[in-house]
Protein backbone atom coordinates (compact mmCIF):
# COMPACT_ATOMS: atom_id res chain seq x y z
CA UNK A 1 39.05 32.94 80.67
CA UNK A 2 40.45 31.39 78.01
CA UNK A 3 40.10 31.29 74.14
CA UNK A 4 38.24 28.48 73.63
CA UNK A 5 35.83 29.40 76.13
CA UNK A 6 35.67 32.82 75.04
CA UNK A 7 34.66 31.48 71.55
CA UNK A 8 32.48 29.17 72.89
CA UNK A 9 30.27 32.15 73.87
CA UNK A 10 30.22 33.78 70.78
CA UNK A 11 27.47 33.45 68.40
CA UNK A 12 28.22 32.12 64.89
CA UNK A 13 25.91 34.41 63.21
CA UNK A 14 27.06 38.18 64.68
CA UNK A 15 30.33 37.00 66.20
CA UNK A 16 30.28 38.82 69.57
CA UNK A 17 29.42 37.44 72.90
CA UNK A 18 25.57 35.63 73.04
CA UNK A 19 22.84 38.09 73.93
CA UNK A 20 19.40 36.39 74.99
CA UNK A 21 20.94 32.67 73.39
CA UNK A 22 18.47 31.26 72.31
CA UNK A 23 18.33 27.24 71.38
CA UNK A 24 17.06 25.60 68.24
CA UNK A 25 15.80 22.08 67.68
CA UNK A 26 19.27 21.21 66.05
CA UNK A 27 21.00 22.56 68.96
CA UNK A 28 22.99 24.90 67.67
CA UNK A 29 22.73 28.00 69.62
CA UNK A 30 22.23 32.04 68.04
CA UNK A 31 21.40 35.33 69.89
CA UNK A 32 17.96 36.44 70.36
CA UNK A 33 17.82 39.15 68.03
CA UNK A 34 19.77 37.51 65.48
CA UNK A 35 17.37 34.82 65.00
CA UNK A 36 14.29 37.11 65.09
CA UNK A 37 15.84 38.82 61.32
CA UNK A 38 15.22 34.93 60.37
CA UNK A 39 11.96 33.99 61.37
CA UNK A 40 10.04 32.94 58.16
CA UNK A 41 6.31 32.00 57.69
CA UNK A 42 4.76 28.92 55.80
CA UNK A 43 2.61 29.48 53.03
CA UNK A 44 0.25 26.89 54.66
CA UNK A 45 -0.84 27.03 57.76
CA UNK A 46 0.50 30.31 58.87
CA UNK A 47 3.11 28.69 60.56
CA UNK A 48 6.80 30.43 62.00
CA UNK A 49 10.03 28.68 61.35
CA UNK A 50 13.62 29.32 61.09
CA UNK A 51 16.34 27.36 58.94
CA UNK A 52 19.61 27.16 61.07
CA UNK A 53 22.15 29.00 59.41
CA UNK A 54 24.75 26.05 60.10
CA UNK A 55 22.64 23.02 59.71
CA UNK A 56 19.81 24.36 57.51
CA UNK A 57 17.11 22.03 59.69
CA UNK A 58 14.04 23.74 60.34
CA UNK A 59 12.78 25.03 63.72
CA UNK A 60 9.59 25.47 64.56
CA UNK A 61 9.01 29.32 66.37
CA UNK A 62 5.87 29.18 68.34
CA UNK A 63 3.38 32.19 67.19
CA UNK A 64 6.26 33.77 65.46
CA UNK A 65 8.12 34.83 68.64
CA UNK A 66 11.58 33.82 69.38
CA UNK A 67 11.34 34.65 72.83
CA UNK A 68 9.46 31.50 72.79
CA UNK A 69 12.41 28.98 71.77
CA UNK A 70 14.29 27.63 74.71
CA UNK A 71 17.45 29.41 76.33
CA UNK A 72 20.50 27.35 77.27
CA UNK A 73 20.85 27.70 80.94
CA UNK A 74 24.43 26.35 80.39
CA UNK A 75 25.61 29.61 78.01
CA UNK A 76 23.64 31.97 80.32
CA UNK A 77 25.92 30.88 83.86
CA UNK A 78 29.32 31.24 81.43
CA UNK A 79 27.90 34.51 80.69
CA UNK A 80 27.04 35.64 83.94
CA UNK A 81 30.16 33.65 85.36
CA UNK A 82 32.20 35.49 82.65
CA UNK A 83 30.81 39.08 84.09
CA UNK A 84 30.79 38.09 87.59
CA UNK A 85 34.30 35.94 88.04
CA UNK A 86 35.63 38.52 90.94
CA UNK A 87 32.07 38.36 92.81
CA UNK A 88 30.77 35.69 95.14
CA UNK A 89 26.90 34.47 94.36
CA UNK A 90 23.81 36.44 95.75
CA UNK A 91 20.14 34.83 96.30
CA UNK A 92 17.54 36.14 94.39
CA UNK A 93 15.02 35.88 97.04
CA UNK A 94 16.59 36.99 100.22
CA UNK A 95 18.80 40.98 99.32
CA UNK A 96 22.93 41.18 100.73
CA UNK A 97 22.73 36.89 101.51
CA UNK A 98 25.22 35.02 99.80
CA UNK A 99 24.60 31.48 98.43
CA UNK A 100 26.87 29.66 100.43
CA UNK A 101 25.01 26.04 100.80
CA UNK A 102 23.78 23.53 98.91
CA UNK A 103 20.12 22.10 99.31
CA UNK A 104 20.91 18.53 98.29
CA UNK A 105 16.82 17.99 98.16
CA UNK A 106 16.07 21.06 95.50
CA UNK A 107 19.39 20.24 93.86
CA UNK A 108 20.16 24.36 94.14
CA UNK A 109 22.73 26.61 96.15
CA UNK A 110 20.56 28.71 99.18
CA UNK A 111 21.46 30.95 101.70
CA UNK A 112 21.11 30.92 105.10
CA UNK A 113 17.42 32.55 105.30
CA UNK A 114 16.52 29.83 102.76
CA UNK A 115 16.70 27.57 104.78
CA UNK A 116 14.35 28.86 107.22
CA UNK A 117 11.47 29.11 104.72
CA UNK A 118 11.25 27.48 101.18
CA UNK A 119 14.25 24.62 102.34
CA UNK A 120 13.46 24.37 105.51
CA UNK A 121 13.66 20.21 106.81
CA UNK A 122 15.15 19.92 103.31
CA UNK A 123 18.95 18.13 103.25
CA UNK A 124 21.94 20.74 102.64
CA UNK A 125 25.15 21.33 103.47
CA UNK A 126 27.93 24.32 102.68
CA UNK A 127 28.84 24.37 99.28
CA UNK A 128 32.13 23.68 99.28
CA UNK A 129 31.81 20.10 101.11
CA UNK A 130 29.18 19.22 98.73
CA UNK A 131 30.91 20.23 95.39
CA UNK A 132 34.19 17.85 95.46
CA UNK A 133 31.31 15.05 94.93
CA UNK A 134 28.67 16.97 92.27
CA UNK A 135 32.01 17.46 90.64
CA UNK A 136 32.82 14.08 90.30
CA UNK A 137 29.31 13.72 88.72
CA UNK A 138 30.47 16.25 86.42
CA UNK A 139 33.26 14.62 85.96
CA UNK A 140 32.35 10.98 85.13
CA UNK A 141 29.49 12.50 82.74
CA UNK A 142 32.23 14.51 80.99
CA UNK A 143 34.11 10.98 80.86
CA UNK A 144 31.07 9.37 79.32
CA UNK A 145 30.93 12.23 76.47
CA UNK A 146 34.45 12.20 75.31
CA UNK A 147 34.02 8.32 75.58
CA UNK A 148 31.05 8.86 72.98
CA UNK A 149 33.04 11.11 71.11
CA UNK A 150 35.94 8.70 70.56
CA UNK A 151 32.76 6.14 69.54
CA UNK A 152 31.53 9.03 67.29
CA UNK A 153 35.05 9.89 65.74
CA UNK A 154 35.91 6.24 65.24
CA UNK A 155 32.69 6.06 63.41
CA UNK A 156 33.76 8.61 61.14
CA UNK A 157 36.13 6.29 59.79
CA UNK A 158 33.23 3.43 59.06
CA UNK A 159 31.72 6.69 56.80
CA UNK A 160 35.04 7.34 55.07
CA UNK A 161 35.09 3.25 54.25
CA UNK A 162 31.48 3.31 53.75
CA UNK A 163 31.91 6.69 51.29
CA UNK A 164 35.10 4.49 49.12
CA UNK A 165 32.80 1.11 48.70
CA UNK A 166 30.23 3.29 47.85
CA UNK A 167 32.41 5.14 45.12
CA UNK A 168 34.10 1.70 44.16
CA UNK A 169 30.90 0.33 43.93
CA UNK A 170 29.51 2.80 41.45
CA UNK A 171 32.38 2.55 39.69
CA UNK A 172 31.89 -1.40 38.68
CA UNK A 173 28.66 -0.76 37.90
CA UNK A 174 29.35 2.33 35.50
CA UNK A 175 31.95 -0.33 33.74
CA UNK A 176 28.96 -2.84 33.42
CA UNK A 177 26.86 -0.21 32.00
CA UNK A 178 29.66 0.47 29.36
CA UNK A 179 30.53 -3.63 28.60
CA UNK A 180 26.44 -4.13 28.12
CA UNK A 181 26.34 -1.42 26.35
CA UNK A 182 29.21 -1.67 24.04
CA UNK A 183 28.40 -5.74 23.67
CA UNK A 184 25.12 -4.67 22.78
CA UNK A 185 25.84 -1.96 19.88
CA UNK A 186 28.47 -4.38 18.34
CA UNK A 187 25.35 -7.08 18.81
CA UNK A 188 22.98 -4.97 16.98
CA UNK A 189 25.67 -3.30 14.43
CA UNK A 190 26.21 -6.95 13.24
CA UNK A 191 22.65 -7.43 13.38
CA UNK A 192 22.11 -4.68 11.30
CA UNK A 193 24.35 -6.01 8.52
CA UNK A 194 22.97 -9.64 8.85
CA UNK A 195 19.03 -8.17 7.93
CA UNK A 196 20.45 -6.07 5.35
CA UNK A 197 22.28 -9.36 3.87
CA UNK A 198 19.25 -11.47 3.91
CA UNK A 199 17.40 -8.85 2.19
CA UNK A 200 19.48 -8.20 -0.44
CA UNK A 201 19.92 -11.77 -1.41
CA UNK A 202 16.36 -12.01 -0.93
CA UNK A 203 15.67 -9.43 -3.47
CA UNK A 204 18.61 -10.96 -5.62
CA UNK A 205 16.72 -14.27 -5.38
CA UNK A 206 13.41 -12.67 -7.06
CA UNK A 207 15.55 -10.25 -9.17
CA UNK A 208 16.50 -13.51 -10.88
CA UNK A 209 13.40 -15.11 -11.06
CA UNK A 210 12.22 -12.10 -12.11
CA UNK A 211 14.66 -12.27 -14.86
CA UNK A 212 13.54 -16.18 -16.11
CA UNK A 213 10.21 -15.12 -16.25
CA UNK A 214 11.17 -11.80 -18.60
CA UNK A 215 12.80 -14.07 -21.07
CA UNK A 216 10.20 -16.22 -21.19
CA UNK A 217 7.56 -13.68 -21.83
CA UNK A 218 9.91 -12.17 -24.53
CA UNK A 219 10.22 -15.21 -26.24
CA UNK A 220 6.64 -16.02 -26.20
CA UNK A 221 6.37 -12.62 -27.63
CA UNK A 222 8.22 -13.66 -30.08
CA UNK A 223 7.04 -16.81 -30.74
CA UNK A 224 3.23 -15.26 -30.71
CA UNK A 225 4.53 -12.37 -33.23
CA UNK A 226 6.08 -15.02 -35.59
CA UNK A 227 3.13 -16.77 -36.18
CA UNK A 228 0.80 -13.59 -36.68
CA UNK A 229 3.15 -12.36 -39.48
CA UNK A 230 3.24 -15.91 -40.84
CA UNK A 231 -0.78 -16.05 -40.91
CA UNK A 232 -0.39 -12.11 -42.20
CA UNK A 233 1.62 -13.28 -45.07
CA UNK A 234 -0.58 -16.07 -45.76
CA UNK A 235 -3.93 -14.12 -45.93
CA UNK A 236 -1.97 -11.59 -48.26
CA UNK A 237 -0.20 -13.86 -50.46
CA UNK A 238 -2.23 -16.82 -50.98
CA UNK A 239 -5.08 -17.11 -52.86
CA UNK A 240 -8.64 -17.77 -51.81
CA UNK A 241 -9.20 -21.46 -51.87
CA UNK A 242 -5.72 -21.94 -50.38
CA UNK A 243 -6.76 -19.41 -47.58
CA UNK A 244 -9.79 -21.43 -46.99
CA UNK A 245 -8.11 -24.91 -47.15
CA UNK A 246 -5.54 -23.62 -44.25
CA UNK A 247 -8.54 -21.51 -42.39
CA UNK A 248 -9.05 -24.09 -40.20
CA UNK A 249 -5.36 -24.67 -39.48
CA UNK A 250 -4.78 -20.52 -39.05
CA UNK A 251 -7.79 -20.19 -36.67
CA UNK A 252 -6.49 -23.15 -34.28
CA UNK A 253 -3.09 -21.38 -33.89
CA UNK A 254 -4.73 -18.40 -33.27
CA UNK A 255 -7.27 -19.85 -30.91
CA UNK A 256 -3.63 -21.30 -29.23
CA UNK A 257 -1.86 -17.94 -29.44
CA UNK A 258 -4.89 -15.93 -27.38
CA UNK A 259 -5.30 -18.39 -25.08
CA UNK A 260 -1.84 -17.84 -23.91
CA UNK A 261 -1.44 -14.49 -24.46
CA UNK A 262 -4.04 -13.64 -21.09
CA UNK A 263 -0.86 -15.64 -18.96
CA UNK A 264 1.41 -13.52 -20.14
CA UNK A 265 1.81 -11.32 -16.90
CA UNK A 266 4.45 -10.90 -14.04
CA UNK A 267 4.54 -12.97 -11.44
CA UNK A 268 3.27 -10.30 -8.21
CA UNK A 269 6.52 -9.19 -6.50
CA UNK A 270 6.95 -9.96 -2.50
CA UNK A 271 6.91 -6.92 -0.34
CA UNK A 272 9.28 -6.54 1.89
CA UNK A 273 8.67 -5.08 5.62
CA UNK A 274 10.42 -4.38 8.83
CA UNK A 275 7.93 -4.23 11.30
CA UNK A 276 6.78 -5.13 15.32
CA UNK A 277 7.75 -8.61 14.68
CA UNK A 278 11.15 -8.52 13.60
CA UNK A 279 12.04 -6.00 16.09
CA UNK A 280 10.96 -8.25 18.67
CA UNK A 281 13.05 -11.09 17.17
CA UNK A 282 16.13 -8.51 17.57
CA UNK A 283 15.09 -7.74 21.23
CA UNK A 284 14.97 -11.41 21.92
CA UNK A 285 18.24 -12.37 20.72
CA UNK A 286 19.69 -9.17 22.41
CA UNK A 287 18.53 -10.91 25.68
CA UNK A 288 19.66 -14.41 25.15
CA UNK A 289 22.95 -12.59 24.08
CA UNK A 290 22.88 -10.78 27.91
CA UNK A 291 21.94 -13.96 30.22
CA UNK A 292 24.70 -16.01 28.47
């Protein structure tokens, strides 16, 4: 027997020859007691499973038993072939008779007293006529596999293409990402400077009116001051009839003088704010800025 069928009948998880294979739903194939050490139970439902070891898809394991799983009639006839290659084919039901025909009814090699009983009026014939055309069934189904094969191979190459537009693909979008991005913190860098220039001449603006209204209050302070020390000196200088002539003439400045005085006050300042608004204006422009 050759290598490749001698590794073909070795299990992947011990490495010797199968004992009791056993078949999971993946298909991949382990020996009885190799799968029993991974048998593991859900947390709901009480229920058995096993991850393949090559495939990690789960199995089912009915009531915890691996006897249970399927066996793979096709690894247990190389097995038995492989320990019985010198030694021609007994029946199981009939002690010392060879199987040397083939029921074509049952699909199943027989021996003579077979046919007597559980064959009997069935359609058979010696095994070695019959095999030159089951093997050509064998034949023109192994055909159709390495047909599929090629198909499946030659579909590998659609993944590799698939896997490189997929990668290429990413690729153009990561350099969008980066271009929006970068357009976008150069948008909002320069929109940064363009809010802090219109609110510092904004505040320049009112610094400066600010300033016009200072110098007028000073010099209405002034002007008010003047004419208090002038009525001052008057009232300490003159004498009484010239106080009383000018009386009349002192109270109307004064009258004058506090009816300004109450208007002599700041002008309120403008508060400044950077709020829900304005953020929104930002947002806005930052989307024109994209669709254009």
């Amino acid at each position: 027997m050759n290598d490749n069928l001698e590794k073909l009948l070795e299990c992947e998880i011990c490495l010797i020859k199968y004992e009791e294979p056993k078949v999971l739903d993946c298909q991949h194939i382990f020996c009885k007691h190799c799968l029993e050490r991974l048998v593991t139970q859900t947390r709901v439902g009480r229920h058995y499973k096993i991850a393949c070891p090559v495939c990690r898809k789960i199995s089912k394991v009915p009531n915890g038993d691996v006897a249970n799983l399927p066996s793979n009639y096709l690894i247990n006839r190389l097995l038995d072939f492989r320990s019985t290659a010198n030694s021609k084919p007994s029946c199981g039901n009939h002690e010392g008779k060879i199987l040397k025909l083939f029921c074509l009814t049952c699909q199943q090699l027989i021996c003579r007293d077979c046919t007597l009983i559980d064959h009997r009026g069935h359609n058979y014939d010696f095994a070695k006529h019959v095999f030159p055309g089951e093997k050509e069934k064998i034949l023109n189904a192994m055909r159709e596999s390495n047909e599929k094969i090629l198909t499946l191979e030659a579909s590998m190459d659609d993944f590799e293409e698939q896997k490189k537009s997929l990668d290429q693909n990413a690729e153009e979008i990561k350099q969008k990402i980066d271009d929006f991005c970068d357009e976008t913190i150069q948008f909002l860098k320069k929109e940064k400077q363009r809010l802090k220039d219109d609110l510092q001449e904004s505040v320049k603006t009112q610094k400066e009116k600010l300033y016009l209204e200072m110098r007028y209050f000073l010099d209405s302070l002034d002007y008010v001051k003047q004419r208090l020390g002038v009525t001052e000196h008057i009232l300490a200088k003159v004498s009484d009839e010239d106080a009383l002539l000018a009386k009349n003439e002192i109270l109307k400045q004064l009258d004058d003088i506090n009816c300004v005085l109450p208007h002599l006050m700041p002008t309120p300042l403008m508060k400044y704010d950077f709020g829900a608004d304005d953020m929104l204006d930002v947002i806005n422009k930052i989307e024109a800025s994209s669709l254009q």
